[in-house]
Protein backbone atom coordinates (compact mmCIF):
# COMPACT_ATOMS: atom_id res chain seq x y z
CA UNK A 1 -18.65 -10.76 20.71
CA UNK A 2 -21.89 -8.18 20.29
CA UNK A 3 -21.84 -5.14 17.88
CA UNK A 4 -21.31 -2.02 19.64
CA UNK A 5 -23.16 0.17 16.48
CA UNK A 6 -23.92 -0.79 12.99
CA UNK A 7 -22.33 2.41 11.05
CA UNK A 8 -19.04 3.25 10.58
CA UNK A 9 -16.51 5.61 8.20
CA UNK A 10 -13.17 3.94 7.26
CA UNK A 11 -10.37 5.92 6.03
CA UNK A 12 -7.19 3.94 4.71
CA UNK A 13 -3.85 5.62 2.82
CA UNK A 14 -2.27 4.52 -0.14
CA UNK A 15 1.16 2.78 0.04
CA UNK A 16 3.92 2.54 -1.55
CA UNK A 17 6.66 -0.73 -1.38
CA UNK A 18 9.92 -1.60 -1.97
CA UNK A 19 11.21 2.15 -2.08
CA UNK A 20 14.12 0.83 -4.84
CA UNK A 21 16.23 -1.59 -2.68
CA UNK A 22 14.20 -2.52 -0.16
CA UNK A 23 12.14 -5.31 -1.98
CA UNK A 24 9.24 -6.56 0.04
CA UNK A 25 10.37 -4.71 3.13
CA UNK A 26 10.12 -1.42 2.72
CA UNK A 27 6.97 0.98 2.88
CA UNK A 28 5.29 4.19 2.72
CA UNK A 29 2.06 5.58 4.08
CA UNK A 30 1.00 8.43 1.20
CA UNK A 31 -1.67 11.18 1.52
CA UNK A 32 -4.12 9.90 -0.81
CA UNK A 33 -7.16 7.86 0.91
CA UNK A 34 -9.90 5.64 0.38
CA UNK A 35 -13.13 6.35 2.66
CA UNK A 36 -15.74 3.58 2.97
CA UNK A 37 -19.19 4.49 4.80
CA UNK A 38 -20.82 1.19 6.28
CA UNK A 39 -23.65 -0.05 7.39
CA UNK A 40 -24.61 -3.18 9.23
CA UNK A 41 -27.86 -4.65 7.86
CA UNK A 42 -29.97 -7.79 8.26
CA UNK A 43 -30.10 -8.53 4.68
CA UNK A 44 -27.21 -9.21 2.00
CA UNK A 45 -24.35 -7.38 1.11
CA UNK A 46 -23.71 -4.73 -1.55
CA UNK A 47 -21.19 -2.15 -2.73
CA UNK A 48 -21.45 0.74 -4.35
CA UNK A 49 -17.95 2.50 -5.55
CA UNK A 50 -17.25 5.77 -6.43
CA UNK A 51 -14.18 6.47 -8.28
CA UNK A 52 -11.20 4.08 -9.06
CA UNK A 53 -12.70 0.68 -9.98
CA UNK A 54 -16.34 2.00 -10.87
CA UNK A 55 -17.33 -0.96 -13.04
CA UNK A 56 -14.43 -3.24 -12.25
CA UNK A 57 -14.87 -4.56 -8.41
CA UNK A 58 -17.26 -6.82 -7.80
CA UNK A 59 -20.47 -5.31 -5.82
CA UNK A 60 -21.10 -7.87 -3.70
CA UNK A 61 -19.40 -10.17 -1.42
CA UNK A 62 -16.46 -10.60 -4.10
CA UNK A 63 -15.87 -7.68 -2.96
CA UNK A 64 -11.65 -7.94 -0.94
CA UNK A 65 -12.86 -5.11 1.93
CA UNK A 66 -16.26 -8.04 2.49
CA UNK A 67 -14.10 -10.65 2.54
CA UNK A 68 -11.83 -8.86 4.79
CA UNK A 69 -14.76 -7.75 6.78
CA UNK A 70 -16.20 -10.78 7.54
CA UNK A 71 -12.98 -12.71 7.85
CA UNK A 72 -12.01 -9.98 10.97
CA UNK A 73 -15.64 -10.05 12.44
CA UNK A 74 -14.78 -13.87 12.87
CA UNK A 75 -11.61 -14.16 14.15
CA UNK A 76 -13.23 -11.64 16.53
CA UNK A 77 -15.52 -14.28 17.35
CA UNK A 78 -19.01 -11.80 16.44
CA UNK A 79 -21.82 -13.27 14.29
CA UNK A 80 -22.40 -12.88 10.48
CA UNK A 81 -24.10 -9.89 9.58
CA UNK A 82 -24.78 -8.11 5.85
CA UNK A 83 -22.92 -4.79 5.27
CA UNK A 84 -23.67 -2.01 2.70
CA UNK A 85 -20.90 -0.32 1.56
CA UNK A 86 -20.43 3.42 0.44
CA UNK A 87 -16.20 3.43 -1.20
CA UNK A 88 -15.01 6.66 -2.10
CA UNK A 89 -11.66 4.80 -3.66
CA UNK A 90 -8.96 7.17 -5.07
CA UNK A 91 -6.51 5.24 -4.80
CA UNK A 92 -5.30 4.15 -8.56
CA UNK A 93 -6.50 0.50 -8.43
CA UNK A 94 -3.61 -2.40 -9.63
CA UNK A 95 -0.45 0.42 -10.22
CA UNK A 96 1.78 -0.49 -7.25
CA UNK A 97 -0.01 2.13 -4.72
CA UNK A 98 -1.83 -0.13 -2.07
CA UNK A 99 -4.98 -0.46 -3.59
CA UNK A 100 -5.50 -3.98 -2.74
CA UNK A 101 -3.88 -3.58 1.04
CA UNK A 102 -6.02 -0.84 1.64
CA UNK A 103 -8.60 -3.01 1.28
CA UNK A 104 -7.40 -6.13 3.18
CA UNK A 105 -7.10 -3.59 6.47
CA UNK A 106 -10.21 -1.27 5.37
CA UNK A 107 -12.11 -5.12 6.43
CA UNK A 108 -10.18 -5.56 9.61
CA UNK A 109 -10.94 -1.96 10.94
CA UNK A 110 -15.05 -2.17 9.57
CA UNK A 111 -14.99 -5.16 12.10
CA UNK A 112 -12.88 -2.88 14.57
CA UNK A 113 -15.49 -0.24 14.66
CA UNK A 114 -18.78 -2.76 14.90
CA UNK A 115 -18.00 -4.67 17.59
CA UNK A 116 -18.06 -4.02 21.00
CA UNK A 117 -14.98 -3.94 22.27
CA UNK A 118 -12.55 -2.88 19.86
CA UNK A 119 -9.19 -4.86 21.32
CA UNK A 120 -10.66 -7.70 19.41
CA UNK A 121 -9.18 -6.04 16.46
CA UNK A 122 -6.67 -3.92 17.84
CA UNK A 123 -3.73 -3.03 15.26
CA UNK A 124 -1.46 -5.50 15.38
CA UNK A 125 -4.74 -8.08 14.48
CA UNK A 126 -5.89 -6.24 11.88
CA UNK A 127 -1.84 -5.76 10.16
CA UNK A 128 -1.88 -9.80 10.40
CA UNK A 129 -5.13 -9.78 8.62
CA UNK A 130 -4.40 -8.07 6.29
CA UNK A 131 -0.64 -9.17 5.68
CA UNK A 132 -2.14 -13.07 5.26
CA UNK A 133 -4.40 -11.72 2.59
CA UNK A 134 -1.95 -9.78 1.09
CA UNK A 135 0.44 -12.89 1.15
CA UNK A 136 2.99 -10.21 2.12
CA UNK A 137 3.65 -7.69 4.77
CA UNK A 138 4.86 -4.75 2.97
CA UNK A 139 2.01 -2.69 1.75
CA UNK A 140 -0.18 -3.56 4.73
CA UNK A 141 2.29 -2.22 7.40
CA UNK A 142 2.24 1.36 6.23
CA UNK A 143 -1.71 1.18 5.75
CA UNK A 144 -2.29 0.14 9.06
CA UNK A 145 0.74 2.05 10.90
CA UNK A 146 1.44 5.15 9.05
CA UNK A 147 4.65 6.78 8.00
CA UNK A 148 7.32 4.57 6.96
CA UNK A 149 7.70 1.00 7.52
CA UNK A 150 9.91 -2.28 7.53
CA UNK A 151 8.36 -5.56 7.62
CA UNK A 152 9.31 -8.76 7.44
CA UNK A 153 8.54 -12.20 8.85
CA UNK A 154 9.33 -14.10 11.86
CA UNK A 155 8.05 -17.57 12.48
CA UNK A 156 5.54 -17.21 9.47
CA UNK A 157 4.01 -14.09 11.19
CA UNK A 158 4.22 -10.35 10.52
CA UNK A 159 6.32 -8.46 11.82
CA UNK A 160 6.57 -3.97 11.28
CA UNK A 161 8.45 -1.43 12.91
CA UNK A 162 7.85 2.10 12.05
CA UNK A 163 10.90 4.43 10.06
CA UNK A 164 11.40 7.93 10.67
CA UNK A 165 10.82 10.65 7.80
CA UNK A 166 12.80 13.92 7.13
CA UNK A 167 10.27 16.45 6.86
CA UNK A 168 11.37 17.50 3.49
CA UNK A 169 10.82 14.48 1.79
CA UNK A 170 7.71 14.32 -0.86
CA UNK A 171 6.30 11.19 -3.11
CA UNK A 172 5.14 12.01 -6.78
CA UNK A 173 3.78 8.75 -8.56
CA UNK A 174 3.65 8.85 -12.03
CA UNK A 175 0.35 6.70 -12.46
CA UNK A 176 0.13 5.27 -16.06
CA UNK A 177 -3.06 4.26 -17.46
CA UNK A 178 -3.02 0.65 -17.72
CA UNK A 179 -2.50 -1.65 -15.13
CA UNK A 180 0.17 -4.55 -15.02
CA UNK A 181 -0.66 -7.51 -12.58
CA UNK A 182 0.85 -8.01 -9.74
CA UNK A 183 1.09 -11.60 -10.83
CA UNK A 184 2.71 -11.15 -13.70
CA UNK A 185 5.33 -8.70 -12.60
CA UNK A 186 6.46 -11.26 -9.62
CA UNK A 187 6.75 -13.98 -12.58
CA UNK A 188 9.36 -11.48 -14.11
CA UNK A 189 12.31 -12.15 -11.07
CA UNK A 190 14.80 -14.99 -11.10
CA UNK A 191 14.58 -17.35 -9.04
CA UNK A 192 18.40 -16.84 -7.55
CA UNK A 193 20.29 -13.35 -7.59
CA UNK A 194 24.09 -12.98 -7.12
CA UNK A 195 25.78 -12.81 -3.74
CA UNK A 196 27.38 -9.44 -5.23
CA UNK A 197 23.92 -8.01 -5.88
CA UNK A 198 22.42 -9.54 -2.87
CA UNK A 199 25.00 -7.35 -1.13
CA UNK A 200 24.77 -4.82 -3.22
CA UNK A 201 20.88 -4.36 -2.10
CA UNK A 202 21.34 -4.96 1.67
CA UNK A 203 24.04 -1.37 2.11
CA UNK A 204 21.98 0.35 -0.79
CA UNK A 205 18.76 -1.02 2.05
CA UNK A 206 20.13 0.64 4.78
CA UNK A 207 21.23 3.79 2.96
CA UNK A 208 17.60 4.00 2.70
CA UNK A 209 16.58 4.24 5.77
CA UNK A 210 19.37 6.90 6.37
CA UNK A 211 18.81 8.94 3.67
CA UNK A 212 14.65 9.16 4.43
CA UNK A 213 15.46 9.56 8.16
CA UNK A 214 18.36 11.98 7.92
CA UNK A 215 19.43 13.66 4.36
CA UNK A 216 17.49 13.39 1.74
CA UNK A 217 20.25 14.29 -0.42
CA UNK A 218 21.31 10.69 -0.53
CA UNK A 219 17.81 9.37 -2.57
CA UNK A 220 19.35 9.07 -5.47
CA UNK A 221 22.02 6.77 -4.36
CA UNK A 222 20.09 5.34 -1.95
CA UNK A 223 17.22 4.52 -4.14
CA UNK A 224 19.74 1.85 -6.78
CA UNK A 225 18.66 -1.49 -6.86
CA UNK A 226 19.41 -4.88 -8.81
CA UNK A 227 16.80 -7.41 -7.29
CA UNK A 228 13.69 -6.64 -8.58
CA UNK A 229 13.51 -3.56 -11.08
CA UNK A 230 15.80 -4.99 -13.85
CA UNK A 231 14.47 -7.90 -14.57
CA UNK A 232 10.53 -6.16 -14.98
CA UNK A 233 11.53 -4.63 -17.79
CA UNK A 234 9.69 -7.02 -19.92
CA UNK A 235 6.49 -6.83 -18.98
CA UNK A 236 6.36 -3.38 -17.68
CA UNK A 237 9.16 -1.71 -20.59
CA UNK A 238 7.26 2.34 -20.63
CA UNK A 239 7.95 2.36 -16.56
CA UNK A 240 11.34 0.96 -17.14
CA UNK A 241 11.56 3.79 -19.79
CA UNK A 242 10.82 6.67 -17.64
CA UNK A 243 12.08 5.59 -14.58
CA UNK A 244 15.71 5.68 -16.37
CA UNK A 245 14.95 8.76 -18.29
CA UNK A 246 13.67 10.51 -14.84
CA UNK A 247 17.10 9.16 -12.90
CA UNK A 248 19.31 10.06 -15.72
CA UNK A 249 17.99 13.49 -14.77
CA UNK A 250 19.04 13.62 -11.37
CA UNK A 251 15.38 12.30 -10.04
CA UNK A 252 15.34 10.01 -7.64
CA UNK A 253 12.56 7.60 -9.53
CA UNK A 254 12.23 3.48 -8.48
CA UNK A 255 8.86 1.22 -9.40
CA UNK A 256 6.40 1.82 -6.48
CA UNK A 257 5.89 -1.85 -5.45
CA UNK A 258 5.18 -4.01 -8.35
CA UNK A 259 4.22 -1.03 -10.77
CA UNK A 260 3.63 -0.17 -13.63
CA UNK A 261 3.31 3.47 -11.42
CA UNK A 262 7.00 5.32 -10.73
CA UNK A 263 7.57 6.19 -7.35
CA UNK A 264 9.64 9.36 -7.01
CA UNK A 265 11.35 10.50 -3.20
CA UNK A 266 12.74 14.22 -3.68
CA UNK A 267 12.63 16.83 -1.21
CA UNK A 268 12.31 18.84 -4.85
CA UNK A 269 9.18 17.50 -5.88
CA UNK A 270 8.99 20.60 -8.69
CA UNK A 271 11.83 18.39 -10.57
CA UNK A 272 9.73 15.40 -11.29
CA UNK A 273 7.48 16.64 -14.80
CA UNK A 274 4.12 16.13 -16.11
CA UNK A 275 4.64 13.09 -18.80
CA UNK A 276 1.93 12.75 -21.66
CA UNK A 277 -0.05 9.60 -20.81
CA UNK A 278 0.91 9.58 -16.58
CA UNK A 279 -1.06 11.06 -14.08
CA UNK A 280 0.92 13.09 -11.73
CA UNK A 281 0.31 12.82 -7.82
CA UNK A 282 2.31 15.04 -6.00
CA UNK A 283 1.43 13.47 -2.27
CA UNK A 284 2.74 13.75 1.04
CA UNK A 285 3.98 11.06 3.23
CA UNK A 286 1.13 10.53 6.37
CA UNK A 287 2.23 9.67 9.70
CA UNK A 288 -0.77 8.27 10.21
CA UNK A 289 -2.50 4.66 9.27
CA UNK A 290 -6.10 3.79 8.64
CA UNK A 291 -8.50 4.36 10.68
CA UNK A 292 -12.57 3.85 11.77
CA UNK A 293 -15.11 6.24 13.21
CA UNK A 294 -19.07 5.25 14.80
CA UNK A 295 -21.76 7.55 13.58
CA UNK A 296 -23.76 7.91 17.03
């Protein structure tokens, strides 16, 4: 595989997972994106980052959207090259918005726009990319397809179909200022869950869908779970906190993906309030994924 041209502007959305019940299957593309400018080069690879993560990612080929990069260029079977990086990142980095799946599929669309013919890393490619480096196909589905999401897996491999949206609905993340690994919050959940809250998930799951599709009036309900959010209370107790103190206001708030940031789904977004110590993203939901442009 030959390079077609050796600059290229990535754009990527935040995410958001789980939406409450759906735990590792259920996404959101959100109106808040990372831009990376890159250039091919002869020589090695650096990064400079503006923004979330200044002074925390690696510059170099550390770097997840290099590794990504050069993992997609190949498995599209083109030759090594060095890239210099430009990231504009505002997406909160290690919160529960995407940060890291935004960068698995920022990689697979760099290679996308570089080489020659583009096929080689058509969508579907680049949402398995990104999905094995993820470990999970959640956050990567909405990044790659837009709007929102289910994924699962079939056979080992990823699988995403796309959810309709009520125009009414809005996101506001309540973004706290430290993060809480994504390790550690995983650690939190039991290994076994009751058959009553197993089944308690799966209708509260497909109210979901309903309720984002159809009548937004039914977030609240829809938005219950007992899989996941419970038992993070530990290690995350201030997101806990708020969530309940937000729902026990009539706010539709749930732990966007494995926090410490609360996800809120209102078609009032004027409900949720500022809190003293969260940053307050009002965001829309994008229909559309990430994508790559060539500088002629």
């Amino acid at each position: 595989m030959r390079f077609a041209c050796d600059h290229v502007l990535v754009r990527v959305p935040a995410s958001a997972t789980n939406l409450g019940p759906g735990f590792d299957a259920l996404g959101l593309a959100l109106d808040l994106w990372d831009e990376i400018e890159v250039k091919a080069v002869p020589g090695p690879t650096a990064v400079v980052i503006h923004g979330e993560g200044d002074g925390e990612l690696p510059p170099d080929e550390r770097h997840l959207v290099v590794r990504a990069a050069h993992q997609a260029l190949e498995l599209a079977g083109a030759p090594p090259i060095g890239l210099q990086l430009d990231c504009t990142n505002r997406i909160p980095q290690r919160r529960g918005l995407g940060s890291s799946a935004a960068a698995a599929v920022a990689g697979g669309l760099i290679a996308r726009g570089l080489i020659e013919n583009p096929a080689g890393m058509n969508a579907g490619r680049v949402f398995e990319l990104a999905a094995g480096l993820e470990g999970h196909p959640d956050n990567a589905a909405p990044a790659v397809f837009g709007g929102a999401t289910v994924a699962w897996l079939e056979a080992g491999l990823p699988r995403a179909a796309k959810l309709a949206v009520h125009p009414a609905v809005r996101a506001v993340a309540l973004v706290p200022e430290h993060p809480v690994a994504t390790a550690l919050a995983r650690a939190a959940l039991p290994a076994r869950v009751t058959h009553q809250d197993a089944a308690f998930n799966a209708g509260r799951a497909a109210l979901m869908v309903h309720a984002l599709a159809s009548d937004p009036s039914l977030l609240m309900e829809a938005s219950q779970d007992r899989l996941h959010q419970p038992y993070r209370a530990e290690v995350m107790p201030q997101t806990i906190e708020l969530m309940n103190d937000l729902r026990s206001r009539g706010v539709p708030a749930m732990i966007s993906g494995a926090g410490p940031a609360v996800l809120c789904l209102t078609a009032e977004p004027g409900r949720v309030p500022a809190v003293e110590g969260w940053r307050r993203l009002e965001l829309g939901i994008t229909a559309r994924g990430g994508s790559v442009g060539r500088y002629e």
